[in-house]
Protein backbone atom coordinates (compact mmCIF):
# COMPACT_ATOMS: atom_id res chain seq x y z
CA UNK A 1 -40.88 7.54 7.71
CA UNK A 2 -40.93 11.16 9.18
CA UNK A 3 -39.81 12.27 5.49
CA UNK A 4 -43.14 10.15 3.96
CA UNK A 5 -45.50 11.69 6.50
CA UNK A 6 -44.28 15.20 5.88
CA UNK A 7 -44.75 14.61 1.57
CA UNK A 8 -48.29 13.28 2.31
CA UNK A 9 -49.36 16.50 4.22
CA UNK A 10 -48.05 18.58 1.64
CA UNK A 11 -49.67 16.94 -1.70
CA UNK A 12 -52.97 16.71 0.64
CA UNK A 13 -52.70 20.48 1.61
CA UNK A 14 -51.59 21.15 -2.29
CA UNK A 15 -54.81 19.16 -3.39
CA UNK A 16 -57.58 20.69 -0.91
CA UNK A 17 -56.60 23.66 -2.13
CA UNK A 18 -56.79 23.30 -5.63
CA UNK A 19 -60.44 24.10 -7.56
CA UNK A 20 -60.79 21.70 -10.36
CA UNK A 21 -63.65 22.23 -12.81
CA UNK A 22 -65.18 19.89 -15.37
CA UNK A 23 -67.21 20.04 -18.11
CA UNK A 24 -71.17 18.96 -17.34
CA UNK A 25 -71.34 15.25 -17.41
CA UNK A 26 -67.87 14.56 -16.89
CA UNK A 27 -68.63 12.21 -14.78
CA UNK A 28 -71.36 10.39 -16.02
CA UNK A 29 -68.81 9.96 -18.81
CA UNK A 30 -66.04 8.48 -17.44
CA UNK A 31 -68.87 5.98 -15.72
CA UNK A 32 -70.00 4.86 -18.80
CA UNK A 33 -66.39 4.64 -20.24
CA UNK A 34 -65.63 2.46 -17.44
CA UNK A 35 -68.63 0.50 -18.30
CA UNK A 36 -68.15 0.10 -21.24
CA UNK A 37 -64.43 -1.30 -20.74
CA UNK A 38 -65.82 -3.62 -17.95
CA UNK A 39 -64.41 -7.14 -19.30
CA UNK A 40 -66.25 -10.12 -18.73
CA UNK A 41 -64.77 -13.16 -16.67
CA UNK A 42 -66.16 -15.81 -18.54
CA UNK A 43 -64.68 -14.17 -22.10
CA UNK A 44 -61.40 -13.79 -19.92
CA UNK A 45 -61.69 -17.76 -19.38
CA UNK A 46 -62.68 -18.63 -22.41
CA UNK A 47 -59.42 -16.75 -24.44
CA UNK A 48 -57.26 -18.31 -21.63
CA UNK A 49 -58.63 -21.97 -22.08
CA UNK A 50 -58.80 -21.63 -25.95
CA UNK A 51 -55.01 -20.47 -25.87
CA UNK A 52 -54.12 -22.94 -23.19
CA UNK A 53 -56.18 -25.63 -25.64
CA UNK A 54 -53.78 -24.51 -28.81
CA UNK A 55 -50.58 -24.80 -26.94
CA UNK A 56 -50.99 -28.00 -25.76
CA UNK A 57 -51.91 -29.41 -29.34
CA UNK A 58 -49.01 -27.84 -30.26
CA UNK A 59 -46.83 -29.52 -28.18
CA UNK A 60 -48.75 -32.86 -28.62
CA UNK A 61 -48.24 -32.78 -32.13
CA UNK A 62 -44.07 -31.77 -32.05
CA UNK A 63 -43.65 -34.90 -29.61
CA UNK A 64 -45.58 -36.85 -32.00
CA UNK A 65 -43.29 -35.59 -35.09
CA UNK A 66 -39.99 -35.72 -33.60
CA UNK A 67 -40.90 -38.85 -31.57
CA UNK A 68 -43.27 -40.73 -33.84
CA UNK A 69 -45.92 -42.08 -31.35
CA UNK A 70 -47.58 -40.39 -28.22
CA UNK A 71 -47.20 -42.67 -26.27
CA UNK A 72 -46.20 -42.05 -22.38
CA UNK A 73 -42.64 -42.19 -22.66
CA UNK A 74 -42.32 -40.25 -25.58
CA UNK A 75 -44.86 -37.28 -23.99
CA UNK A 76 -42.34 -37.04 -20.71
CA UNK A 77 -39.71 -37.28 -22.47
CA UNK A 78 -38.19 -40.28 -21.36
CA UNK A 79 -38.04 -42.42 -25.12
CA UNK A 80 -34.75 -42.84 -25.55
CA UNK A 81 -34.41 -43.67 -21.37
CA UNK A 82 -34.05 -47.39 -20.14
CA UNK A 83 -34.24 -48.93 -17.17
CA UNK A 84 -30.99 -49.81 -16.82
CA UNK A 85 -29.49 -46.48 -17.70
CA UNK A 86 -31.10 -45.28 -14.37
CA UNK A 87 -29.52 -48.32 -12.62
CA UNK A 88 -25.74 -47.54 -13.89
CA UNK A 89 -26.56 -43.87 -13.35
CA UNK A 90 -27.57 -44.59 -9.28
CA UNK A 91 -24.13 -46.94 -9.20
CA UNK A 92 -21.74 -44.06 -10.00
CA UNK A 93 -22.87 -41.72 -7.23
C-alpha cells in the first residue's frame, strides 16, 4: 500500500511539473467531438430490442422446423417427454 502511495506522489509531482500546450480551441474541439459521439439511449434500446426481436424469431421458427408445431411442449423442449418417463426416472433414484 506504502509502494501505491509512494507511485501516486511521484506521477502527481511528474505531472504538476510538466507544461503542456495546445493548439487554440483544443478544447472546444474535443467538446464537440464528444458531442458529437454522445449516443442516444432510446437508439441504444431500440438496436437491442430489434436484435433481441430477430433472435427470438429465429429460434421460434427452428423449434417450429425441427419440431413441426409451436406448441408448449415443443418450445421448452419437452416433445418427445412423457409423463411417465418422469415417473420411472423419480423410481430409480
Amino acid at each position: 500500500m506504502d509502494n501505491l502511495k509512494q507511485d501516486y506522489d511521484l506521477i502527481s509531482d511528474t505531472l504538476a511539473n510538466s507544461d503542456f500546450r495546445f493548439k487554440k480551441g483544443f478544447s472546444e474541439r474535443v467538446m464537440q467531438r464528444l458531442e458529437q459521439k454522445k449516443i442516444d439511449l432510446f437508439s441504444s434500446f431500440k438496436m437491442v430490442a430489434l436484435t433481441s426481436a430477430a433472435a427470438a424469431v429465429i429460434l421460434i421458427v427452428s423449434v417450429y422446423f425441427i419440431d413441426g408445431s409451436l406448441d408448449l411442449d415443443a418450445l421448452f423442449g419437452l416433445h418427445n417427454y412423457s409423463a411417465e418417463e418422469e415417473f420411472y426416472s423419480l423410481l430409480n433414484i
